[in-house]
Each structure stands twice: as structure tokens, then as C-alpha cells.
PDB file of N, CA and C in Angstrom:
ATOM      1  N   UNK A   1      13.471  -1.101   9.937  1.00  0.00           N
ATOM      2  CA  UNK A   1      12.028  -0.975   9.842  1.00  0.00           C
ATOM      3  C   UNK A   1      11.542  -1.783   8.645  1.00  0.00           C
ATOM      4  N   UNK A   2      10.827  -2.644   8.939  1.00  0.00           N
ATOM      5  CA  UNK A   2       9.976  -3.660   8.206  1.00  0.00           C
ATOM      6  C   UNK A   2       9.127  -2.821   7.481  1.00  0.00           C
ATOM      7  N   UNK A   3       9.112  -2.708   6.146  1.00  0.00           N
ATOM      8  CA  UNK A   3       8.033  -2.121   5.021  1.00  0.00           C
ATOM      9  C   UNK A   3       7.239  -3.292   4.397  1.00  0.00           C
ATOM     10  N   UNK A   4       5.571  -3.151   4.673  1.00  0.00           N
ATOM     11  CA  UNK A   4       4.469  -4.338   4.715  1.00  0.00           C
ATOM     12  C   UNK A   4       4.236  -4.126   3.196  1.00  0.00           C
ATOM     13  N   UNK A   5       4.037  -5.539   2.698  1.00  0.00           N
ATOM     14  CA  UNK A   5       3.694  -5.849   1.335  1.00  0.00           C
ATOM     15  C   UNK A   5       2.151  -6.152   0.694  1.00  0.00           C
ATOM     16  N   UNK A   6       1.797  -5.720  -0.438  1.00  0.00           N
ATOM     17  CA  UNK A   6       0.341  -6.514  -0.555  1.00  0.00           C
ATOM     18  C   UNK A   6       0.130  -8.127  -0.924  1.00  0.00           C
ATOM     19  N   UNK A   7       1.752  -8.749  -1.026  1.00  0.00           N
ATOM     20  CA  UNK A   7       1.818  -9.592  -0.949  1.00  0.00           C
ATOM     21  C   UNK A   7       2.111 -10.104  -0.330  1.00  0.00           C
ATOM     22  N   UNK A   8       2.113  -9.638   1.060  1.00  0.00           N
ATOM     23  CA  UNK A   8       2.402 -10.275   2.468  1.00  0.00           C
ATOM     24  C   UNK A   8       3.896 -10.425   2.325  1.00  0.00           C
ATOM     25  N   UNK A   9       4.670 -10.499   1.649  1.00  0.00           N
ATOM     26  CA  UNK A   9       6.200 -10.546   2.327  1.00  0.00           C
ATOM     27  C   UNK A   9       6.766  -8.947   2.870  1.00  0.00           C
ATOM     28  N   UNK A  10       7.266  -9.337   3.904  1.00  0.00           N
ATOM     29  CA  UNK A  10       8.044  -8.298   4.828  1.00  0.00           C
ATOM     30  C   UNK A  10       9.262  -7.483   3.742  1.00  0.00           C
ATOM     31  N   UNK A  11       9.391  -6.406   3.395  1.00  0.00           N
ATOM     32  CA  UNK A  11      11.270  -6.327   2.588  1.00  0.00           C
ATOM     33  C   UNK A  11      11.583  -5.415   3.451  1.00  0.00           C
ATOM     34  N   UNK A  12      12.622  -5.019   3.700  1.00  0.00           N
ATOM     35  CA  UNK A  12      13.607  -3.951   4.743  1.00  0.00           C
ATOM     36  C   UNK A  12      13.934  -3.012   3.519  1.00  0.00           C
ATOM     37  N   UNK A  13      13.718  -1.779   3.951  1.00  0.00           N
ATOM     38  CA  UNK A  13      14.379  -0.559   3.141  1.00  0.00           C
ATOM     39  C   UNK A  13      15.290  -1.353   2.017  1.00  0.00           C
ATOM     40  N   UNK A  14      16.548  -1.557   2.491  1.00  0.00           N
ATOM     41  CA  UNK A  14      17.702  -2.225   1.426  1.00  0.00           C
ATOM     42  C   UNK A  14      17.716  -3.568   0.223  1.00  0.00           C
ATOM     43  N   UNK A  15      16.396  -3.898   0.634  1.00  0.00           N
ATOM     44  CA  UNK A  15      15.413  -5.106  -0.171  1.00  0.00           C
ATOM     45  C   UNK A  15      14.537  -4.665  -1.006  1.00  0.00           C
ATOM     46  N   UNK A  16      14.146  -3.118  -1.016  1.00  0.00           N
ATOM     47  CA  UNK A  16      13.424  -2.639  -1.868  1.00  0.00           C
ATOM     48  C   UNK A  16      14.276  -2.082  -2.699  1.00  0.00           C
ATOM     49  N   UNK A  17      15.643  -1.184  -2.692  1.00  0.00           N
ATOM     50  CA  UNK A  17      16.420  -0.393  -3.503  1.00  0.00           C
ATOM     51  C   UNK A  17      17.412  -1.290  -3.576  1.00  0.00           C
ATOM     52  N   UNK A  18      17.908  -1.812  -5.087  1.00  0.00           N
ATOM     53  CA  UNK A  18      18.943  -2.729  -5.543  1.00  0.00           C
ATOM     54  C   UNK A  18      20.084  -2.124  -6.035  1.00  0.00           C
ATOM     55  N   UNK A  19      19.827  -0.824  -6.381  1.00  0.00           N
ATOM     56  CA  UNK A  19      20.832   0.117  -6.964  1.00  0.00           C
ATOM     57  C   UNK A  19      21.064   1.386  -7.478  1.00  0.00           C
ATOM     58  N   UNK A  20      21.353   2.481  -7.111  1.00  0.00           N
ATOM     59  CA  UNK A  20      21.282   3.285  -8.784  1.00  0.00           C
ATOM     60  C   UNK A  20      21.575   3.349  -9.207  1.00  0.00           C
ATOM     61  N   UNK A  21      20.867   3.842 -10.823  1.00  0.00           N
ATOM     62  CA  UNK A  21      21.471   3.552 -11.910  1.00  0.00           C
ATOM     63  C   UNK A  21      21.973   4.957 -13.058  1.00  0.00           C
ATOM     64  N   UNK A  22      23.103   4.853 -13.062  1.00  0.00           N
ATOM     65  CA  UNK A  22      23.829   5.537 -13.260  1.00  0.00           C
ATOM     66  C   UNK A  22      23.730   5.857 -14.843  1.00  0.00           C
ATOM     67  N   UNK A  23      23.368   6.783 -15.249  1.00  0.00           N
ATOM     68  CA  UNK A  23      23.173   6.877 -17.184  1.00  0.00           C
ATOM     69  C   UNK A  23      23.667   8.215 -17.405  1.00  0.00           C
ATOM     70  N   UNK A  24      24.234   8.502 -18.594  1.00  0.00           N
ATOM     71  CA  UNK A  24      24.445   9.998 -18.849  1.00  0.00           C
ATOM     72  C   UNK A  24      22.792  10.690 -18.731  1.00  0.00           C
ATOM     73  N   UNK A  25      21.426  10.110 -19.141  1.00  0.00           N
ATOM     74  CA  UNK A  25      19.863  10.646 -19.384  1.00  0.00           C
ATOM     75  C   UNK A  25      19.964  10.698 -17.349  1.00  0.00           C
ATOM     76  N   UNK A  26      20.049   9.731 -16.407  1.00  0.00           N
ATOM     77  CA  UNK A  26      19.751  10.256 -15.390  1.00  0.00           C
ATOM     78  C   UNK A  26      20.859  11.151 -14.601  1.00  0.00           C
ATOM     79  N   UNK A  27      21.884  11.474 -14.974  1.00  0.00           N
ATOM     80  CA  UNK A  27      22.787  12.458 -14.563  1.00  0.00           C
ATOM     81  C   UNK A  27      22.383  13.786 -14.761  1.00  0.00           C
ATOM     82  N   UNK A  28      21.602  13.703 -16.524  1.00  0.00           N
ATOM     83  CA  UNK A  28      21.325  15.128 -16.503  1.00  0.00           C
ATOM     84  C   UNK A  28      19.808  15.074 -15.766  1.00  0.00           C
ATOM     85  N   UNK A  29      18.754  14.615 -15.118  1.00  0.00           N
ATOM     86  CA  UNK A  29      17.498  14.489 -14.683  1.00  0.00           C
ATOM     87  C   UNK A  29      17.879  14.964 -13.212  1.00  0.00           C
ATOM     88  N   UNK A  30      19.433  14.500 -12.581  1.00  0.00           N
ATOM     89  CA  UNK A  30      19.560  14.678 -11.059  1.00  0.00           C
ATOM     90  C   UNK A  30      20.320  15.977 -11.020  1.00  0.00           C
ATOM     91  N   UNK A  31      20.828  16.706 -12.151  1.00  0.00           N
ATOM     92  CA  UNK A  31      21.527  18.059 -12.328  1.00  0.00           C
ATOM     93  C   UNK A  31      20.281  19.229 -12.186  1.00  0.00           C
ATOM     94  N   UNK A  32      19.235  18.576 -13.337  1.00  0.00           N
ATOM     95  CA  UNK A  32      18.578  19.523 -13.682  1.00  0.00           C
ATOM     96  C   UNK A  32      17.412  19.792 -12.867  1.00  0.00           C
ATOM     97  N   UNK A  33      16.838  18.327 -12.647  1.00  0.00           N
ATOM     98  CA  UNK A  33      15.387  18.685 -12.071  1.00  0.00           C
ATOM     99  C   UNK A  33      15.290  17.346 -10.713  1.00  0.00           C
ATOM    100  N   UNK A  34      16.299  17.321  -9.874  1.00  0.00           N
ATOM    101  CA  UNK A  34      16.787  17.305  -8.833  1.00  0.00           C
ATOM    102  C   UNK A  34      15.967  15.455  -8.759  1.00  0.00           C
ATOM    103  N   UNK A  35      15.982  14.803  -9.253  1.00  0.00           N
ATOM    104  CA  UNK A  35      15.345  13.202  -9.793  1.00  0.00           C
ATOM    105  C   UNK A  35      16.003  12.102  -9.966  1.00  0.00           C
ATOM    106  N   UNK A  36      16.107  11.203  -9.291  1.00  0.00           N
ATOM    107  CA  UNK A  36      17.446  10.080  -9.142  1.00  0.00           C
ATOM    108  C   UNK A  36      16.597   8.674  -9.616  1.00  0.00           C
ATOM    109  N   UNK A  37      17.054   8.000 -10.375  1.00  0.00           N
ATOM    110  CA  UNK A  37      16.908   6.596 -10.845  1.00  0.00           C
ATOM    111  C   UNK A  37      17.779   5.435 -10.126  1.00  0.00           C
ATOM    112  N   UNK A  38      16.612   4.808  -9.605  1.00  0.00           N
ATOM    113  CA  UNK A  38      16.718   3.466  -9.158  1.00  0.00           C
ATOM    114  C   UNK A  38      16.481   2.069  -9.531  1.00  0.00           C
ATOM    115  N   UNK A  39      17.023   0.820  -9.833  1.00  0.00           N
ATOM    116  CA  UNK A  39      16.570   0.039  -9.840  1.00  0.00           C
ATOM    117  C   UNK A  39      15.808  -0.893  -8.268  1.00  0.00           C
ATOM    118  N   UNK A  40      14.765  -1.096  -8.504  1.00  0.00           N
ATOM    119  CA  UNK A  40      14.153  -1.432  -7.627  1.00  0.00           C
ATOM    120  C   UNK A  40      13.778  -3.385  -7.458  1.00  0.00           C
ATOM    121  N   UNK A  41      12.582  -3.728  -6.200  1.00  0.00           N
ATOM    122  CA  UNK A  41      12.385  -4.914  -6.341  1.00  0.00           C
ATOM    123  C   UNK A  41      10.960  -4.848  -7.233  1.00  0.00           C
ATOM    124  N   UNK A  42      10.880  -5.693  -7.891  1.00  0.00           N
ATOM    125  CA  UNK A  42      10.011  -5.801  -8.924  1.00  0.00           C
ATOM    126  C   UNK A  42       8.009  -5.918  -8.351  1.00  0.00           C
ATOM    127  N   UNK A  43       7.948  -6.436  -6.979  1.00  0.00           N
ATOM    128  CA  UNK A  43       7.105  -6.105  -6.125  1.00  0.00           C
ATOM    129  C   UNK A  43       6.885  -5.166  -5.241  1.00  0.00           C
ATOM    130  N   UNK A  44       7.719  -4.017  -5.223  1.00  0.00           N
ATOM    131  CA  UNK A  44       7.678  -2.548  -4.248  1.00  0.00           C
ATOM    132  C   UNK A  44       6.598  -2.038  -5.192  1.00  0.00           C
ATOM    133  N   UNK A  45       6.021  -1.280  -4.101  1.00  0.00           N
ATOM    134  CA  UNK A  45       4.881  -0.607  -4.522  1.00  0.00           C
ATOM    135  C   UNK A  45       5.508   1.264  -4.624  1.00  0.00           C
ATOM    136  N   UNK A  46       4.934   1.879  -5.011  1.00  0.00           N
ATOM    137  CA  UNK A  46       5.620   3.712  -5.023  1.00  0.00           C
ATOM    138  C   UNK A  46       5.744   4.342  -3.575  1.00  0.00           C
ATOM    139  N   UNK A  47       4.540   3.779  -2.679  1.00  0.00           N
ATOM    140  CA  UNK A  47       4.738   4.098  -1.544  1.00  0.00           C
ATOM    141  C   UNK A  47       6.273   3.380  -0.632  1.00  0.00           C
ATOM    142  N   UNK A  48       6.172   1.961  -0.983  1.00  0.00           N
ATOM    143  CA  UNK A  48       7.099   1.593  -0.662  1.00  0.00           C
ATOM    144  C   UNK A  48       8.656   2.074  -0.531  1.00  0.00           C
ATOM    145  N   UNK A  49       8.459   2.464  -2.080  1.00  0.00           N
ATOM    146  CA  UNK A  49       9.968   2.730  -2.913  1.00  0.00           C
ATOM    147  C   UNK A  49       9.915   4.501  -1.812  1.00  0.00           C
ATOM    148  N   UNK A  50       8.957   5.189  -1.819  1.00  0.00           N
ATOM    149  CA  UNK A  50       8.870   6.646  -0.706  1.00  0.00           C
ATOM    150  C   UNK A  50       9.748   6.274   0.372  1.00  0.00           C
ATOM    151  N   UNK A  51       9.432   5.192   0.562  1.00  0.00           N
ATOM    152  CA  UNK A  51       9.762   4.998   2.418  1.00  0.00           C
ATOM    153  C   UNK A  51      11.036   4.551   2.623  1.00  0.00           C
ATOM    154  N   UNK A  52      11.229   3.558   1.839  1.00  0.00           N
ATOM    155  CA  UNK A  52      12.982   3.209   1.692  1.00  0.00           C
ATOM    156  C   UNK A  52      13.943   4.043   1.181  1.00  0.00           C
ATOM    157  N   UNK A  53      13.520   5.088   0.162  1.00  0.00           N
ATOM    158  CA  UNK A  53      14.845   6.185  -0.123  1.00  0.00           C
ATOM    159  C   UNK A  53      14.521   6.929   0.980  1.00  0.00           C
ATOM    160  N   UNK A  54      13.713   7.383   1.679  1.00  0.00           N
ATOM    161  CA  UNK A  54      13.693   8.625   2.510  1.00  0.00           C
ATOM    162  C   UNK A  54      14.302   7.748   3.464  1.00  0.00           C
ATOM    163  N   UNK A  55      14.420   6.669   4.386  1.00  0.00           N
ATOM    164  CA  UNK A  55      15.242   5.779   5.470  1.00  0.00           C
ATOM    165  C   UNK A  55      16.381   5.627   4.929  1.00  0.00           C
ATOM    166  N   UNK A  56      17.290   5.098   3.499  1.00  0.00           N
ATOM    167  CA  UNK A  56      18.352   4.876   3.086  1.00  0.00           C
ATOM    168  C   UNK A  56      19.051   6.166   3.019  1.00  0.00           C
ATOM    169  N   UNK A  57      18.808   7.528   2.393  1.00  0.00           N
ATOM    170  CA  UNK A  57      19.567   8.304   2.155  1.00  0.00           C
ATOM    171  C   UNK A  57      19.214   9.570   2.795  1.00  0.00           C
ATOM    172  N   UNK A  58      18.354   9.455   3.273  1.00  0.00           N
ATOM    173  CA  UNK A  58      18.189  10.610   5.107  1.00  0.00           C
ATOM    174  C   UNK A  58      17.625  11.959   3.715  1.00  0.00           C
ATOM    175  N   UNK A  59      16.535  11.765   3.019  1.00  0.00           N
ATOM    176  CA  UNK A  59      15.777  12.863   2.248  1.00  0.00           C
ATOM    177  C   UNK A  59      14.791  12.654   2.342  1.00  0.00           C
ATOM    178  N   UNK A  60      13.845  13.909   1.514  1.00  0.00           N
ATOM    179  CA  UNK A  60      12.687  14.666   1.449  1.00  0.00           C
ATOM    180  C   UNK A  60      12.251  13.654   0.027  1.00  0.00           C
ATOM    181  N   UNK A  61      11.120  12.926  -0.266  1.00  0.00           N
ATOM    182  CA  UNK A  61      10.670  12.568  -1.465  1.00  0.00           C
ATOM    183  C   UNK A  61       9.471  12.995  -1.940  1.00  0.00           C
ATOM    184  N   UNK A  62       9.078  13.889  -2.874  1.00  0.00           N
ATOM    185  CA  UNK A  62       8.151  14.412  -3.641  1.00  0.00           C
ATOM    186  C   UNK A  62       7.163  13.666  -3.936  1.00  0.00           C
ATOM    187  N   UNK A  63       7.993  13.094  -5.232  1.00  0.00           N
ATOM    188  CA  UNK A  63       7.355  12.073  -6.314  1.00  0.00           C
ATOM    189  C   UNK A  63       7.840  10.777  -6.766  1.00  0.00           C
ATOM    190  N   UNK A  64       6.972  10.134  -6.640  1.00  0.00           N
ATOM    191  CA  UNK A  64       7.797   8.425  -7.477  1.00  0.00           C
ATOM    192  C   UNK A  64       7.066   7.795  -8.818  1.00  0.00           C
ATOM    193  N   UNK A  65       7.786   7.890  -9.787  1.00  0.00           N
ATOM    194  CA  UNK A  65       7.632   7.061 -11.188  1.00  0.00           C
ATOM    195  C   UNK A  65       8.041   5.630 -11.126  1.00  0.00           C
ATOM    196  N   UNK A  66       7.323   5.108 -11.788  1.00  0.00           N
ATOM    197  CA  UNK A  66       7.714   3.709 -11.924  1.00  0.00           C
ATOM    198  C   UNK A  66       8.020   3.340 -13.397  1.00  0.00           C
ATOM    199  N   UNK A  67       8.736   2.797 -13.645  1.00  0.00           N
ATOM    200  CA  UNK A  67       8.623   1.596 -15.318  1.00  0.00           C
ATOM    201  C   UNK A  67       9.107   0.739 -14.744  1.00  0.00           C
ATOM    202  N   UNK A  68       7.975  -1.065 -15.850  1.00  0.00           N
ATOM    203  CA  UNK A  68       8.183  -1.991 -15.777  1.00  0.00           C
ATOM    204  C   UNK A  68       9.104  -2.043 -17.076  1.00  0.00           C
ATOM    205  N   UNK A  69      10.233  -2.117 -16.973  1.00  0.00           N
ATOM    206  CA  UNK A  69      11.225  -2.752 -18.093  1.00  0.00           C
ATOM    207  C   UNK A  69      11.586  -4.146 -18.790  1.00  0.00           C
ATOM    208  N   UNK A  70      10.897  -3.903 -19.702  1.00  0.00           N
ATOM    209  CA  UNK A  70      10.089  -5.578 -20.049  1.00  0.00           C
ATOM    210  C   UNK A  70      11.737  -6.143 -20.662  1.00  0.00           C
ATOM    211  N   UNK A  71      12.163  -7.242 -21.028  1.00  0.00           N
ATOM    212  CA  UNK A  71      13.480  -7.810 -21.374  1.00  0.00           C
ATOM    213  C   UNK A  71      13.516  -8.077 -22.724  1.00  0.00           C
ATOM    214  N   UNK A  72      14.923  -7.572 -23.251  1.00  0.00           N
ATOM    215  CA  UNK A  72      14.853  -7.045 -24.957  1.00  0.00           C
ATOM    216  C   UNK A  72      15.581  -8.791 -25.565  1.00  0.00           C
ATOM    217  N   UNK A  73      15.116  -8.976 -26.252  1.00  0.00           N
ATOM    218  CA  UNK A  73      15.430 -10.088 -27.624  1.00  0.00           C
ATOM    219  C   UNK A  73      17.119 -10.407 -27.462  1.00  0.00           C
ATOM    220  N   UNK A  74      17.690 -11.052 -27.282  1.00  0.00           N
ATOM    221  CA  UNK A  74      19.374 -11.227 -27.979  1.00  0.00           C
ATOM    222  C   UNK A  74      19.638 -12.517 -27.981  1.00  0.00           C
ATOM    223  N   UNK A  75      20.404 -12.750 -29.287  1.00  0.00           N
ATOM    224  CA  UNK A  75      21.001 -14.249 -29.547  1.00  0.00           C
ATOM    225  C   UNK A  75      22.234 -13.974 -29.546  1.00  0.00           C
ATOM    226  N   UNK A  76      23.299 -15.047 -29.212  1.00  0.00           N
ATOM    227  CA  UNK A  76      24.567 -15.590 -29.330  1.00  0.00           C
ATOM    228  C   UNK A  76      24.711 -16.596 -30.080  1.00  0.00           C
ATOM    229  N   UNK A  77      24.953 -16.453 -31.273  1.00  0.00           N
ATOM    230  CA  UNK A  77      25.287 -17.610 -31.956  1.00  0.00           C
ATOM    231  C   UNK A  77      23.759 -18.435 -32.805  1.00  0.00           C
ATOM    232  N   UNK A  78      23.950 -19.602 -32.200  1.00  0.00           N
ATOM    233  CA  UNK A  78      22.063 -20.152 -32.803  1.00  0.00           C
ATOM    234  C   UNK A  78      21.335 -20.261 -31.430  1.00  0.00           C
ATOM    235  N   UNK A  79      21.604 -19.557 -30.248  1.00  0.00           N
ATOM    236  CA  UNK A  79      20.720 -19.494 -28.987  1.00  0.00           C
ATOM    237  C   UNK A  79      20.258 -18.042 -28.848  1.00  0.00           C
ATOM    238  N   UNK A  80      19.009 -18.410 -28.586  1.00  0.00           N
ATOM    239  CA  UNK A  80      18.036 -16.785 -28.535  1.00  0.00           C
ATOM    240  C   UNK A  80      17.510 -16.483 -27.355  1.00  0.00           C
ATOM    241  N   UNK A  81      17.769 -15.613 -26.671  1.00  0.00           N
ATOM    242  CA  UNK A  81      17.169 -15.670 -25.304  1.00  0.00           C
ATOM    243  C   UNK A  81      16.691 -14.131 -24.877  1.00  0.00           C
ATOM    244  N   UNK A  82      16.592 -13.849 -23.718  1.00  0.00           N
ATOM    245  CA  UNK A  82      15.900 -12.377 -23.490  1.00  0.00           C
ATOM    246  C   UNK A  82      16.996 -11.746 -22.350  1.00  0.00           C
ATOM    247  N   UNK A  83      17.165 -10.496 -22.288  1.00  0.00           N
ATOM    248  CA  UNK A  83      17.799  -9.862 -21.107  1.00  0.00           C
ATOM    249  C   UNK A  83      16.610  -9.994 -20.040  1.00  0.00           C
ATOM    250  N   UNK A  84      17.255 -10.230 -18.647  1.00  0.00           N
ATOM    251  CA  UNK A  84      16.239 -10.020 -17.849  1.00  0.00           C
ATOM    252  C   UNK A  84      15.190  -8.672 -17.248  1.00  0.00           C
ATOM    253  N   UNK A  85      14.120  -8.684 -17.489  1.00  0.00           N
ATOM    254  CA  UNK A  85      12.680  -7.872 -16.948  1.00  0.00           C
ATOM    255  C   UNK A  85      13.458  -6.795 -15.634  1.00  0.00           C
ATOM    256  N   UNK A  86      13.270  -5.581 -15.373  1.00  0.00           N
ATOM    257  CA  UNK A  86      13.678  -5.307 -13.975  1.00  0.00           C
ATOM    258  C   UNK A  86      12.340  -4.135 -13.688  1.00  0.00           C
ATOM    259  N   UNK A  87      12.449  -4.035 -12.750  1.00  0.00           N
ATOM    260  CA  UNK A  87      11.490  -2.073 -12.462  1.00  0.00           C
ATOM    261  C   UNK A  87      12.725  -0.952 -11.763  1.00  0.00           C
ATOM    262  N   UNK A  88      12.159   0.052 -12.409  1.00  0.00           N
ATOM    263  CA  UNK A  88      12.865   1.174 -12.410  1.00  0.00           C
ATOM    264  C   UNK A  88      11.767   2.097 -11.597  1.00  0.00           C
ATOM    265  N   UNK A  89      12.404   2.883 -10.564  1.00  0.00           N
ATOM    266  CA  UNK A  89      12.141   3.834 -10.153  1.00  0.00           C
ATOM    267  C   UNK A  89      12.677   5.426 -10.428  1.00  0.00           C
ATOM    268  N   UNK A  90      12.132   6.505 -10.438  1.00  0.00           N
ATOM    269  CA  UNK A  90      12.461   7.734 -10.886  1.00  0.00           C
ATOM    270  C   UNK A  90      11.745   8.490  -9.697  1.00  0.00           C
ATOM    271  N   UNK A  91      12.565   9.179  -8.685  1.00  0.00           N
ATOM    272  CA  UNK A  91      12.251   9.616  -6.989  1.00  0.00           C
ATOM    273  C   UNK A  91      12.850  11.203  -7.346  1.00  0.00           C
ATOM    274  N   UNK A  92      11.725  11.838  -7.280  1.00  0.00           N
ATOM    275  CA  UNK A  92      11.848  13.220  -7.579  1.00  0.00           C
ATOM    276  C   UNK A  92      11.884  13.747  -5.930  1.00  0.00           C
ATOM    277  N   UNK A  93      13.031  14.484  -5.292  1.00  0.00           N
ATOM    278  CA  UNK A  93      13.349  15.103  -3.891  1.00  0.00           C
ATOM    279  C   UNK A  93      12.653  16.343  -3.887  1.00  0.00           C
ATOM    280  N   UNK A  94      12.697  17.319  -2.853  1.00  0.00           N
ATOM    281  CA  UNK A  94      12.552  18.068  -2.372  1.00  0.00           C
ATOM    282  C   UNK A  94      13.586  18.615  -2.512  1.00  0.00           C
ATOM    283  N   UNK A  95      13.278  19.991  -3.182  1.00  0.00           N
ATOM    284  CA  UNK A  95      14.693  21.633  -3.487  1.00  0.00           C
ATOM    285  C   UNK A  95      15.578  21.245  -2.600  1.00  0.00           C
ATOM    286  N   UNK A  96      15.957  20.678  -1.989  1.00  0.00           N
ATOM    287  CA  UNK A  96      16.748  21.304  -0.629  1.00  0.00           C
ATOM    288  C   UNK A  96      17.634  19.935  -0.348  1.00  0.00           C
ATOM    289  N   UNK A  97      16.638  19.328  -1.079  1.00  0.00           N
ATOM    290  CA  UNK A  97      17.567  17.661  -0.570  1.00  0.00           C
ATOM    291  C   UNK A  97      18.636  17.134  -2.061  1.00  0.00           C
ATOM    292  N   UNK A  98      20.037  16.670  -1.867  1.00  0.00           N
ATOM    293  CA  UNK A  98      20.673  16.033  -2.445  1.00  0.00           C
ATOM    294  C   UNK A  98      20.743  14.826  -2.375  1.00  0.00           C
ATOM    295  N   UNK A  99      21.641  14.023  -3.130  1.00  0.00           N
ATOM    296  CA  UNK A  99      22.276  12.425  -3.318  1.00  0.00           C
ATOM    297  C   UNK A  99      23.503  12.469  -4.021  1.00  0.00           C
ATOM    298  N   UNK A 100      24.600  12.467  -3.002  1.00  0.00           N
ATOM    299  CA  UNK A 100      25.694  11.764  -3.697  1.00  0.00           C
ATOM    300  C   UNK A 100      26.150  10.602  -3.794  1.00  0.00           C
ATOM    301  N   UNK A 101      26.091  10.270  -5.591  1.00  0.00           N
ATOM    302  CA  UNK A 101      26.424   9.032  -5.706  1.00  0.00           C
ATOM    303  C   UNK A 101      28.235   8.574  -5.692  1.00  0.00           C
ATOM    304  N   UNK A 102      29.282   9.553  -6.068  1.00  0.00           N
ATOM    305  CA  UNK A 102      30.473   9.934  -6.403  1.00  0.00           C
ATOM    306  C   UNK A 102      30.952  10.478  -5.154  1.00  0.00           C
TER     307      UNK A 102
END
């Protein structure tokens, strides 16, 4: 199923979700208050990011957070450059629904 863009490109469920991301802060968020972190495509919209976890992992989705994760400063040597920019999603389920990542 084709998910429509406001920028007119088409992405498929698996074009919107790039990964999750695995942290000791979102381990305890998916223990405690049932909330899984994703890295996402940097043009998905919240509705979007709704529609592709509920098609990818067969759940109930509440709520969706977004951060734009802007890219932090680092040099090697006498070259200075930036880590790359990504967006993060934070997909709060429904009581009843899980995700195993393990």
C-alpha cells in the first residue's frame, strides 16, 4: 500500500520506517510506557509514520512524536565536518499491543 506525500512522492510502509533505534532511554520508554523509537524518512509526515508501523508490525498506534535531529559538529584531525541530520519518531501503542525487537 502506497502512502501519498505532500510532496507528491509515493513511499511504501518500509520507505517510511528505516529502523529502530535501540538506546538503553528507549528500552526503558518501551518497558514502561509501552513507546518505541524509530528512525524515520525525513519527509514522513505523523500520519504517515501511523500508517506504516500499524501495516509493518500488525499494531494499535495511539500517538506519534516527532524530532528533527539536527547534525552535531566533529573533526578528525584538521577536517571539520557534521554527523548527518535524521528524524526520529516516538509511536506510543495501545495497552494491549507489543513489539519485539529481540
Amino acid at each position: 500500500m502506497a502512502i501519498a506525500m505532500q510532496s507528491g512522492v509515493q513511499l511504501e510502509a518500509h520507505q517510511v520506517v528505516y529502523r529502530p533505534v535501540v538506546t538503553e532511554k528507549g528500552t526503558h520508554l518501551s518497558e514502561r510506557y509501552n513507546c518505541y523509537t524509530f528512525e524515520v524518512n525525513p519527509i514522513a509526515t505523523k500520519h504517515d509514520i501511523r500508517n506504516a508501523v500499524q501495516e509493518l508490525f500488525k499494531v494499535r498506534v495511539v500517538k506519534v512524536r516527532t524530532q528533527n535531529r539536527v547534525g552535531k559538529p566533529r573533526r578528525h584531525k584538521m577536517i571539520e565536518s557534521y554527523t548527518q541530520a535524521w528524524k526520529k519518531a516516538i509511536v506510543e501503542l495501545h495497552d494491549e499491543d507489543r513489539i519485539a525487537f529481540f
